[in-house]
Structure formats: C-alpha cells, structure tokens
Protein backbone atom coordinates (compact mmCIF):
# COMPACT_ATOMS: atom_id res chain seq x y z
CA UNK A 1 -50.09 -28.33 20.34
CA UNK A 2 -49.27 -32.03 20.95
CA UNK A 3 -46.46 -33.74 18.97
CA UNK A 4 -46.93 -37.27 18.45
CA UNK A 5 -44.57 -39.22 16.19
CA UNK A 6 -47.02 -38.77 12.99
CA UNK A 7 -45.96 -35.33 13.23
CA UNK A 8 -42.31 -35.05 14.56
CA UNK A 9 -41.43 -37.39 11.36
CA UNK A 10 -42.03 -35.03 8.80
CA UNK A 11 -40.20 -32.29 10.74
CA UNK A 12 -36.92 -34.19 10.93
CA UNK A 13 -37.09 -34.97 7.04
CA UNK A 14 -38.18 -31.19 6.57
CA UNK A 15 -35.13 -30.10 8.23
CA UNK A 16 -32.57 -32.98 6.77
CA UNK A 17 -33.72 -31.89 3.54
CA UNK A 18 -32.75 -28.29 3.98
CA UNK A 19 -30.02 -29.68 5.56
CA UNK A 20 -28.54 -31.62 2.82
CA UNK A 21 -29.76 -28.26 0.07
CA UNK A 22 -27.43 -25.49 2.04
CA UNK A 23 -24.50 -28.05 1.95
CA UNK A 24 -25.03 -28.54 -1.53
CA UNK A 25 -24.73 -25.07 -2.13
CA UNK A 26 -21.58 -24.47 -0.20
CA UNK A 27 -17.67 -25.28 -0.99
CA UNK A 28 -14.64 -24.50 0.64
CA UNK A 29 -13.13 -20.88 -1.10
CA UNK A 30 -10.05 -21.59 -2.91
CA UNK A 31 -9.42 -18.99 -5.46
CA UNK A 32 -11.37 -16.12 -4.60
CA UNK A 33 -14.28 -15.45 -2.44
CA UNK A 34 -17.45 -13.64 -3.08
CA UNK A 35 -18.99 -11.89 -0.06
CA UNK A 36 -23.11 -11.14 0.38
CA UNK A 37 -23.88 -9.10 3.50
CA UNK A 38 -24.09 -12.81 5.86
CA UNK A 39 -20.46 -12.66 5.19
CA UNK A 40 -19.40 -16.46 4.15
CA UNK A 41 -15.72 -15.05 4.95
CA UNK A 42 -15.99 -15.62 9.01
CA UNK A 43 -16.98 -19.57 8.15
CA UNK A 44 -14.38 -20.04 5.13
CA UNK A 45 -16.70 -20.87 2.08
CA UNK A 46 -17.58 -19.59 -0.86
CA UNK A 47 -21.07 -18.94 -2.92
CA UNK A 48 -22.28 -21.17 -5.20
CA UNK A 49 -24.16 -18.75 -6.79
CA UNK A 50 -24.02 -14.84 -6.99
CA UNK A 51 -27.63 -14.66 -6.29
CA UNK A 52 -27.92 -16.93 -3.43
CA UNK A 53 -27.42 -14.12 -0.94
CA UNK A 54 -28.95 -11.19 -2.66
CA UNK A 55 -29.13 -7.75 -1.10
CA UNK A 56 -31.13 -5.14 -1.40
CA UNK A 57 -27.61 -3.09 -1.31
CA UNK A 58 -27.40 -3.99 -5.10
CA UNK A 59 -30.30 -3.14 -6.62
CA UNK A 60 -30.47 -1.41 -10.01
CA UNK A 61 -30.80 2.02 -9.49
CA UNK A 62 -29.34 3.30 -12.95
CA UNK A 63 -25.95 4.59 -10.32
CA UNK A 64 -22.67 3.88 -12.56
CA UNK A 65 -21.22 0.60 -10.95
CA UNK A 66 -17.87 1.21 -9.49
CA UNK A 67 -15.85 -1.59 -8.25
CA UNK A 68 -12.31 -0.69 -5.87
CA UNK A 69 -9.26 -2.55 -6.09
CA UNK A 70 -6.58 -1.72 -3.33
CA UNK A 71 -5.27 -3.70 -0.50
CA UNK A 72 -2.99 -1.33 2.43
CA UNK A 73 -4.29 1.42 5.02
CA UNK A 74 -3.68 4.04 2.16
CA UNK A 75 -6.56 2.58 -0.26
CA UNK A 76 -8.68 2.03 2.80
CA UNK A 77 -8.68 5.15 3.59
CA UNK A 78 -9.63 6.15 -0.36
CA UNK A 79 -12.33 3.75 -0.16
CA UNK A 80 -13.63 4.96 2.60
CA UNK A 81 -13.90 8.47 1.60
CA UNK A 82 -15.41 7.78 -1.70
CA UNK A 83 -17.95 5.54 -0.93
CA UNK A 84 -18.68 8.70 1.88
CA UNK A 85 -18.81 10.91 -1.26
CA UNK A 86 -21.11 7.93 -3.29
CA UNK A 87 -23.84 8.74 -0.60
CA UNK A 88 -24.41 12.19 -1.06
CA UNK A 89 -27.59 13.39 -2.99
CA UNK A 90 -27.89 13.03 -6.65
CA UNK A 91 -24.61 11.43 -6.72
CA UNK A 92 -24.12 9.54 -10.25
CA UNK A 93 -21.99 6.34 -9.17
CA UNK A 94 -22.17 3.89 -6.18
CA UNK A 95 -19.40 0.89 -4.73
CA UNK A 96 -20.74 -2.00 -5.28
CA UNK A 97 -17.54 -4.29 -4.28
CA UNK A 98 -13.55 -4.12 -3.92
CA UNK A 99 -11.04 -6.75 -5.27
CA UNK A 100 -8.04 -7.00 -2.44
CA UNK A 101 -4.98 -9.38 -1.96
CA UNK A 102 -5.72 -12.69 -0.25
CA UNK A 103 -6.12 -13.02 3.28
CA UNK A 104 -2.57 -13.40 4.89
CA UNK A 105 -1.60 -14.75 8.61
CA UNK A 106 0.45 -13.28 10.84
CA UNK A 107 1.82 -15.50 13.14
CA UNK A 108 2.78 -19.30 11.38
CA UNK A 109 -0.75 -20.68 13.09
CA UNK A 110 -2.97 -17.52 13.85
CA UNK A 111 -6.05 -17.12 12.08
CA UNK A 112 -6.11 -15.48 8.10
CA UNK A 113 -6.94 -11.46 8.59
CA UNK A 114 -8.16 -9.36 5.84
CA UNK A 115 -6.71 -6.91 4.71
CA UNK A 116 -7.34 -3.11 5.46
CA UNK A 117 -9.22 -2.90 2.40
CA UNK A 118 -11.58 -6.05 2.91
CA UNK A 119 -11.81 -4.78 6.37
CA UNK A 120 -13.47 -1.48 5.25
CA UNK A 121 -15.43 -3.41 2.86
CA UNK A 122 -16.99 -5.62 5.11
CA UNK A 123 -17.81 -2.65 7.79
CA UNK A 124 -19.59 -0.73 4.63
CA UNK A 125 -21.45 -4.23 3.72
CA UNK A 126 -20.73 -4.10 0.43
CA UNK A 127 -22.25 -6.81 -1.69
CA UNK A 128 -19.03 -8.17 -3.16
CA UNK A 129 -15.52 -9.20 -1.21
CA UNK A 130 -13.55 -10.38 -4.27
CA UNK A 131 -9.72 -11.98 -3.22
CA UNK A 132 -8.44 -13.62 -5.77
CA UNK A 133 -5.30 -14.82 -5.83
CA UNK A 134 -3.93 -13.68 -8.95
CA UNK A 135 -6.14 -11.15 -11.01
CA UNK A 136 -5.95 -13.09 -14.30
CA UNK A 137 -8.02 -16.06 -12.71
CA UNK A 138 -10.89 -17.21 -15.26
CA UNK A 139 -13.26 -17.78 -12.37
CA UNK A 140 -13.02 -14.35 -10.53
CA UNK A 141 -13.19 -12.51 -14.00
CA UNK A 142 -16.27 -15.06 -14.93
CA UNK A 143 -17.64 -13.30 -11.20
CA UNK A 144 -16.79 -9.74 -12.45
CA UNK A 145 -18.30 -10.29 -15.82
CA UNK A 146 -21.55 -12.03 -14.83
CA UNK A 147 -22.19 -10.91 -11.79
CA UNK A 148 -20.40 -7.73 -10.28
CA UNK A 149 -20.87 -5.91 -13.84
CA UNK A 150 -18.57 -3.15 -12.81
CA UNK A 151 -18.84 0.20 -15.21
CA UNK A 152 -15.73 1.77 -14.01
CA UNK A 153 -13.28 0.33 -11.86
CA UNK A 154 -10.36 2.32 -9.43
CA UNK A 155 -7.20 0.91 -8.25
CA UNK A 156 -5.31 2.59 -5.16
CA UNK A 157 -2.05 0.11 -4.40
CA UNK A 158 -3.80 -3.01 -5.22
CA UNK A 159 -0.40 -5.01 -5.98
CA UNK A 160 -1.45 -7.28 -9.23
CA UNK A 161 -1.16 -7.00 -12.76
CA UNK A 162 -4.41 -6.79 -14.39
CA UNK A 163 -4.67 -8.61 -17.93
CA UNK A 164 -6.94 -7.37 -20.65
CA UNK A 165 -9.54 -9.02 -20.24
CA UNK A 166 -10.26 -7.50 -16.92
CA UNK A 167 -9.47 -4.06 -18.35
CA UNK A 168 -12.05 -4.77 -21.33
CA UNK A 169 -14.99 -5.26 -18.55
CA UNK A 170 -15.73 -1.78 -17.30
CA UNK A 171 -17.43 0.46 -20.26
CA UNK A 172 -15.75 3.64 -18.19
CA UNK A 173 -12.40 2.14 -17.80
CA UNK A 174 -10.30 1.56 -14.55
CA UNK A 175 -8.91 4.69 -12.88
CA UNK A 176 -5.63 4.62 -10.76
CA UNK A 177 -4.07 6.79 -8.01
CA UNK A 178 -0.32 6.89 -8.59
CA UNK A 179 1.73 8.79 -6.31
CA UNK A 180 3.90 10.26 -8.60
CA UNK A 181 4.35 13.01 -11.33
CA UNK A 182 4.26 10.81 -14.15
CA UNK A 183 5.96 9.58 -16.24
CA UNK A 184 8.38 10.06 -13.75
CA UNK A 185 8.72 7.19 -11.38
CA UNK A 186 6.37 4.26 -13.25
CA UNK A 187 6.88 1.25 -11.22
CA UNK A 188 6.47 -0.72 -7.63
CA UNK A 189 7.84 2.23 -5.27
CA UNK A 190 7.43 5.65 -6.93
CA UNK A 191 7.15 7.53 -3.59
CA UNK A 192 10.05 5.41 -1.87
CA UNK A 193 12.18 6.52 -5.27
CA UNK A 194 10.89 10.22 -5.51
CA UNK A 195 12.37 10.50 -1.99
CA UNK A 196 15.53 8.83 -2.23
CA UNK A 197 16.38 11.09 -5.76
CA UNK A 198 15.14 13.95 -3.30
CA UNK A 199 12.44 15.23 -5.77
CA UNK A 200 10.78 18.72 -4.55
CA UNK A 201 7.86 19.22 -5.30
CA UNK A 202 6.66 15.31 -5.58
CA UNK A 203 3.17 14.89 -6.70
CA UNK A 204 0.06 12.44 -7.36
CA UNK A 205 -1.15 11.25 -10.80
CA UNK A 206 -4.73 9.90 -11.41
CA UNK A 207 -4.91 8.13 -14.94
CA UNK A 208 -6.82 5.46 -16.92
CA UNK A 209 -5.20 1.86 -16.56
CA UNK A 210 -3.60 0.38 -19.72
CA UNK A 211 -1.59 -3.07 -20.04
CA UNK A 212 1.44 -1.38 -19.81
CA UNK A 213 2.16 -0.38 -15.76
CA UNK A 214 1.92 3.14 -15.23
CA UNK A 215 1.35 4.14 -19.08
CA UNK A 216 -2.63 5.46 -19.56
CA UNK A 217 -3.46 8.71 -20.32
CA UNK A 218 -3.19 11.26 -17.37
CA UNK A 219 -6.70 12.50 -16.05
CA UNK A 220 -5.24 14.53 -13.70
CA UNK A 221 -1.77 15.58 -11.29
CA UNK A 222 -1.66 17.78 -8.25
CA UNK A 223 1.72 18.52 -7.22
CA UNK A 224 3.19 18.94 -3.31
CA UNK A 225 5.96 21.10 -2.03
CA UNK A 226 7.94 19.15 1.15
CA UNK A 227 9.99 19.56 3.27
CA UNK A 228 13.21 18.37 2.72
CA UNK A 229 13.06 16.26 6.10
CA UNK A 230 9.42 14.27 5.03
CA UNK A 231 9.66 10.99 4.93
CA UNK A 232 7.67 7.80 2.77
CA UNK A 233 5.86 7.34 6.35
CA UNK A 234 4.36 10.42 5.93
CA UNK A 235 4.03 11.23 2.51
CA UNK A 236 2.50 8.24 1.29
CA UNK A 237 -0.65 8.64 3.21
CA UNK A 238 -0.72 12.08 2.39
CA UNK A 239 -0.16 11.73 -1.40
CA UNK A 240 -3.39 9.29 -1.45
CA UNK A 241 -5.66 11.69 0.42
CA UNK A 242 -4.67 14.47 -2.26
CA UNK A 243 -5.22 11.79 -5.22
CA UNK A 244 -8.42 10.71 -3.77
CA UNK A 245 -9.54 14.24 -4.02
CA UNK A 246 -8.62 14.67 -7.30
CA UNK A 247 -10.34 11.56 -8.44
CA UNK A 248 -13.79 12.61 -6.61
CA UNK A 249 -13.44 15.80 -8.50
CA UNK A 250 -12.92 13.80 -11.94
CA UNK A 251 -15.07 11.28 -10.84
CA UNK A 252 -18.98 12.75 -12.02
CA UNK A 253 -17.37 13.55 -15.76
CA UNK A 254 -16.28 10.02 -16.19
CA UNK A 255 -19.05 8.27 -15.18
CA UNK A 256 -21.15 11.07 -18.16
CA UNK A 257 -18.53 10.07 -20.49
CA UNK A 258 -17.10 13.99 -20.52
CA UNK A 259 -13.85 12.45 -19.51
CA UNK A 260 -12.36 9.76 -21.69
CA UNK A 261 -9.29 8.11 -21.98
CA UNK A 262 -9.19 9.20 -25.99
CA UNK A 263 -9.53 12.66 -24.29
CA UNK A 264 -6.83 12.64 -21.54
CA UNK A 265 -3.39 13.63 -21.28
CA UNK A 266 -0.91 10.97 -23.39
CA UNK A 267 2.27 10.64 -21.11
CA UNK A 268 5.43 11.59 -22.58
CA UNK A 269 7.37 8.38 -23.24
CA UNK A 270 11.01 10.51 -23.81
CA UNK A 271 10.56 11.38 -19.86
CA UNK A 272 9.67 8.31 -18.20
CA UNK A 273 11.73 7.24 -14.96
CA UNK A 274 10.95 3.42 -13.71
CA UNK A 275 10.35 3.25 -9.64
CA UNK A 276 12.07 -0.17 -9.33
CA UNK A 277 11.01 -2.42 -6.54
CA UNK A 278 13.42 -2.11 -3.70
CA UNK A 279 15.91 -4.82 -2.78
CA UNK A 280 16.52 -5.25 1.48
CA UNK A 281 20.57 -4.80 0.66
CA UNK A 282 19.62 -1.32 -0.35
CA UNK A 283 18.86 -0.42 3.21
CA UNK A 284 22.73 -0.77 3.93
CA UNK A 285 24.01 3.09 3.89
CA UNK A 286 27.68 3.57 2.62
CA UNK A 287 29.65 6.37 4.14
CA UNK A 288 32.66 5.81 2.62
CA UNK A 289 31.12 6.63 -0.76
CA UNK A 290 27.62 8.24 -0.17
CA UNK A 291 27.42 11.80 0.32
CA UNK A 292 25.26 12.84 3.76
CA UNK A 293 22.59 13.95 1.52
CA UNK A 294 22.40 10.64 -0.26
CA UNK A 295 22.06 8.64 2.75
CA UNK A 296 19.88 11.11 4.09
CA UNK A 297 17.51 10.86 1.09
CA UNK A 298 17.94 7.12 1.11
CA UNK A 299 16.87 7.00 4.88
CA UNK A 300 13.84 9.44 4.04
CA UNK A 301 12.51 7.10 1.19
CA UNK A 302 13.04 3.47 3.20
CA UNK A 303 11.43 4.86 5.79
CA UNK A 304 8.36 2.54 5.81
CA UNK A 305 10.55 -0.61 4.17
CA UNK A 306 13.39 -2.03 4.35
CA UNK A 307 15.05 0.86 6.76
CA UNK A 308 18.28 1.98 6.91
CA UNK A 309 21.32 0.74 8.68
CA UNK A 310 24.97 1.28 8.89
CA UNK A 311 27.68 -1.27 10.53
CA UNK A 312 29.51 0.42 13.46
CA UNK A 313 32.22 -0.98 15.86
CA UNK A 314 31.62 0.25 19.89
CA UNK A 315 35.48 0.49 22.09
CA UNK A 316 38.67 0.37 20.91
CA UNK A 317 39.01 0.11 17.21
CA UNK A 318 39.84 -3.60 17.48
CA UNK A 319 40.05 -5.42 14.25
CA UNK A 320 39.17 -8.99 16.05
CA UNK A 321 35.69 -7.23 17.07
CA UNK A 322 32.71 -8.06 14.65
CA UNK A 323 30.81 -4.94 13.74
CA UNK A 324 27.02 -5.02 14.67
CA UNK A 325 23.84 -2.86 12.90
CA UNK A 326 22.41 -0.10 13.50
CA UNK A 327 19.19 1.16 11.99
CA UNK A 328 18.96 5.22 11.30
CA UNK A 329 15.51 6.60 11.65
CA UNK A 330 15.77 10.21 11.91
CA UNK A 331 18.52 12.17 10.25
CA UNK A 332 19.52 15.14 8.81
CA UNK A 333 22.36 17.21 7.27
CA UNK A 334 24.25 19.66 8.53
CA UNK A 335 25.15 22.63 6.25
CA UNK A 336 29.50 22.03 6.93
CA UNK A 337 31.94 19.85 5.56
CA UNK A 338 34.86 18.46 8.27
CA UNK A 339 37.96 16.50 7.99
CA UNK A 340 36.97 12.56 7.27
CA UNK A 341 36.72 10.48 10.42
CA UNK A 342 35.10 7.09 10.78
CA UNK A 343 34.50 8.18 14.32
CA UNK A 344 30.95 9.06 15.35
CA UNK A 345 30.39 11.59 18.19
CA UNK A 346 27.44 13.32 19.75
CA UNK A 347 27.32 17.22 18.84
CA UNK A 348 28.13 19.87 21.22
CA UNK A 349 24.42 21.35 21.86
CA UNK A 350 22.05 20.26 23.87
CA UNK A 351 19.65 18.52 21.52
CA UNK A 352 22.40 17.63 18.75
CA UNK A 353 22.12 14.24 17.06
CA UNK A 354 25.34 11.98 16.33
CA UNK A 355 27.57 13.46 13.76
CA UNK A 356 28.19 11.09 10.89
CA UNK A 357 31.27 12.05 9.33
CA UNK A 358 31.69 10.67 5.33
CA UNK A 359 34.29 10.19 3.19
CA UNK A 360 33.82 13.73 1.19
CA UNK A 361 33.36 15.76 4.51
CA UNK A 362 29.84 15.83 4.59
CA UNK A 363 27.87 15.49 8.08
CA UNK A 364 24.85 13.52 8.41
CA UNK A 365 23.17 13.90 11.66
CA UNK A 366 21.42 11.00 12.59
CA UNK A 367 18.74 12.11 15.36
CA UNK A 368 17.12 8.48 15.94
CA UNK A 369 18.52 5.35 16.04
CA UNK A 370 17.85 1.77 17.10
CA UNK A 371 21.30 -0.30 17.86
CA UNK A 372 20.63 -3.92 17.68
CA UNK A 373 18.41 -6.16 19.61
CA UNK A 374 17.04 -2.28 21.47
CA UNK A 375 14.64 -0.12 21.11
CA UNK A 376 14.43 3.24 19.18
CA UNK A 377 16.38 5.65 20.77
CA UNK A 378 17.56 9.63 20.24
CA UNK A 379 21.01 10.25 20.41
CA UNK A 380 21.41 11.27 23.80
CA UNK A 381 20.16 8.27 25.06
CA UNK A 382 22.43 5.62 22.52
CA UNK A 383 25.44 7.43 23.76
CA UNK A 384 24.75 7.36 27.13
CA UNK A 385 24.33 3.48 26.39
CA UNK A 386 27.93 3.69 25.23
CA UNK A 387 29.41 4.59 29.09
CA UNK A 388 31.89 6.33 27.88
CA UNK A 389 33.21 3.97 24.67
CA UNK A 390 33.90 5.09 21.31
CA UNK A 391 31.65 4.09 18.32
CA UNK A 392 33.00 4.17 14.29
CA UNK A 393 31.33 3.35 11.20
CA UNK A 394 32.44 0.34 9.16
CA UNK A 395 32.82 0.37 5.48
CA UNK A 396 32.08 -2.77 2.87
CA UNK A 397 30.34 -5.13 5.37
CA UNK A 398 27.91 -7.69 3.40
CA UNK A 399 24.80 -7.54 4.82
C-alpha cells in the first residue's frame, strides 16, 4: 500500500487522539492503588476506573468473594496456600484481591518494593492490589464497596486498624489468624510475649474481627507443645501454617453460613492478657536483677526484633573503660545455681557456651553471640577473640 499525505494525516490524529484518551484516564497513585492483571504498579499510576482493565480472572461465577489482608512472609505464605486450596474442584470461595501496607524503600533512594504479600499477589494475578495507606481512607473503602465487593474478608498480620465501616462490607465477616490462645495475649506481639512469659503449650486462634483488637468470637484454636529452647524466629512461621490450616478447615462452613459469628465462641473478658508492642530498651538484659530464665525467655521472644544485648567490659576491670554491647542469640540455662560473679567464662566441655553468672546464682549459657561491629559468633570463637583477656557484665548502663 502507498501512503501519501491524504492518508498519513488521519493516522497521526487517530493516534494523538488515543493518545490524549489513555492520559486522561491515568493519575499518579497517591492513596492506594488498584491493580488489573497489566499491573499499573511497575509505571506508578493508578486506575481511573475499576473496569478499565477488566479480567476475565473476575468474572461472576457465584464463588464467595474473599479478599486477604496481610503484609510479612508469614501472610504470604497463608495466601499462598489458600488461594492453592481456592483452586481445587467444587471449591465454594475464590481470592479475588489482598489489601497490604504501602510500598516501602529500602535504601534512602532505591526504588519502592512491595511487600511479601503484594508480591504473591501480583505472581497469582489477582485482579485487585489494594495499598492504602491507612485502612479508614474513604476512597479505598469507596474501591472495596463498589468494586472489589468482598463477601468475607481474612487478615493474617496486616498491621492497621480497620474501622466499621470496612468491617460492615463483607456479608460473611472478616476472619483473623492470631497467634495466640486467646484472650491471652490480645495485642501487637502476642507470640514475642507468649515467649518471653515462657508459655508451654502456646497456640493459634482464628476468630471473626470486631472493633475492638483481638475481641470477636473464637472460630477456632489449635494449641502447640515447644520446646523450651524455640524461639519467635521459628515459631511465628510455624504458628501461621497451623492457623492457616485451621481456617481452610473452617473456611467451606462460613462461606454456607453454618459458621457465624452469633454462633462462635465469646472470649472470656475476666482472662484477657494484652501483648503490648515492644519498646527497643527492652532488648537490654539485666543480670543483676533477671533470673537466667528470664533473660533466657526474653532472648527467645526478641528473637526476630529488637534482640537482646547485655553491656560487658573486656581486660582488667578498669572503671575508666566504657563498656561496649553485645547481642545474645542463642542461650540457654543450666540446671545449677553458683556463687554471683560478674565475670563471664567459657565452660569446661568441649562445646560449652559462656557461663552468665546472675545476681541470684542462676547460669545462663549464652551459645551465640555477636560483640559489636562483628559478626555472629559461638562461644568458642568470641573467646578466642578475647586472647586471653577477661570479659564481665555491666549492670544499669542506659542504652
């Protein structure tokens, strides 16, 4: 075909046009952002319209609409295995979309990542990416309402408040994994706190979201036997898989309406324990009034955040000398009680850790540690660092 300028005219208006419409349709995400299978995420804007990038991923096939709020590995992870369950046959409910914290940067001027959960999200293709940055946003719940139409929602470690009006949206309610045996430990850190009161057996709650944190009706709790060295690390992960499980097996009579909230297990208000968020300073460990057990508890449940440290002074027990950190990893207590001594020594096996004298006698063995400014190291290797100086523990430093 020949192109002559009769012809190429109407093309360039054809395509300024279109142009000018996809623009128009476009603007740069600043509350939340709502994700069709092109994924507007990778070029930073936002649709104009929940219909604009329909998917067939979405259709109405009479599936109960569930809609997944989390935001760390752990709820990826749940995600991932229910929306594995959500394709079998005959299954009753489908994702349709997950509702995660903002994306954050790592470094001061590295790109924005997503977090696990929008990660997962985005590998599955699900039709709706939802980041708002606080929950109670009229334009995100306008989305949910309109658009999303959620009939049950789940949270797994989401991290906001959610205000009545979102909890009003789905007609099955909004289902949580809480690893704890409520109504012990309601709150921010229930597993961190669980450890560090050295609970045995711990456990996982699923229950129906009310305004008050941590208060709905109990759908169901599976309790866990530990050992008494586990730490949050560990047991967090571990707590979610068994919750997740739990829900799956809950999941089929909620979405039938056999399984209610009017229906579930009221919590017992008389036995409620708040899991308060943790405060950094807490990570300082206090020999001279901590038993071993409480700093090895303590050290169990920090595990993941903030750590655990203890001041120490290496050579001659000069007052003049500033005392530095050291972060405890690994511990664990040994069943003896010794004269007090600030002094910290290597045991006298093979593969002892460093014997942390307190106050009351007690020995906590700390089996990995990371001095400052080094690595993480086991004992035998921190006190061959030493070459031959002596190391004590420092009370009432302010960290």
């Amino acid at each position: 075909m020949v192109l002559n300028k009769s012809s190429i005219l109407p093309a360039i208006v054809v395509i300024y046009t279109m142009a000018f419409v996809l623009c128009s349709t476009l603007r740069p995400c600043v509350g939340f952002q709502s994700i069709g299978r092109l994924s507007l995420a990778r070029i930073g804007y936002l649709r104009s319209s929940s219909h604009l990038f329909s998917t067939d991923t979405d259709e109405d096939d009479g599936k109960a609409r569930i809609l997944f709020l989390g935001t760390p590995d752990v709820a990826a992870a749940s995600l991932k295995t229910i929306y594995d369950q959500s394709k079998s046959p005959d299954c009753p409910y489908k994702i349709v979309g997950v509702v995660t914290q903002p994306p954050k940067r790592r470094k001061r001027k590295g790109k924005e990542i997503m977090s696990p959960v929008g990660l997962v999200a985005e590998e599955l293709e699900l039709p709706y990416i939802l980041h708002p940055e606080k929950a109670r946003d009229a334009e995100f719940l306008d989305e949910l309402e309109n658009t999303v139409k959620p009939d049950l929602c789940i949270t797994a470690a989401y991290g906001q408040y959610l205000p009545k009006r979102f909890l009003s949206l789905p007609k099955f309610g909004t289902l949580n994994i809480h690893p704890s045996l409520l109504p012990r430990w309601r709150g921010a850190s229930p597993v961190q706190r669980s450890l560090e009161a050295g609970d045995n057996p711990v456990g996982v709650s699923v229950l129906f979201t009310v305004s008050k944190m941590d208060a709905g009706p109990i759908v169901s709790q599976e309790t866990l036997t530990i050992d008494e060295n586990e730490q949050a690390t560990t047991l967090l992960p571990t707590l979610f898989d068994i919750g997740t499980q739990s829900l799956l097996d809950a999941l089929p009579k909620v979405v039938n309406g056999e399984i209610t909230m009017d229906n579930s297990l009221v919590q017992d208000e008389s036995e409620v324990v708040e899991a308060s968020m943790i405060n950094a300073a807490e990570g300082q460990l206090h020999p001279d009034r901590m038993s071993a057990i409480e700093c090895h508890n303590r050290i169990r449940g920090f595990s993941m955040w903030p750590g655990t440290y203890i001041y120490i002074k290496i050579g001659e027990d000069d007052e003049t000398k500033e005392p530095v950190k050291m972060k405890i990893i690994e511990s664990d207590v040994l069943d003896e009680t010794v004269d007090p001594t600030n002094v910290i020594e290597i045991g006298p096996k093979k593969k002892d850790g460093l014997r942390l004298v307190h106050s009351d006698g007690s020995v906590l063995e700390l089996l990995k540690v990371q001095p400052v400014t080094r690595n993480v190291m086991d004992a035998k290797s921190f006190v061959n660092g030493l070459q031959g100086q002596s190391v004590r523990w420092v009370s009432e430093v302010e960290s």
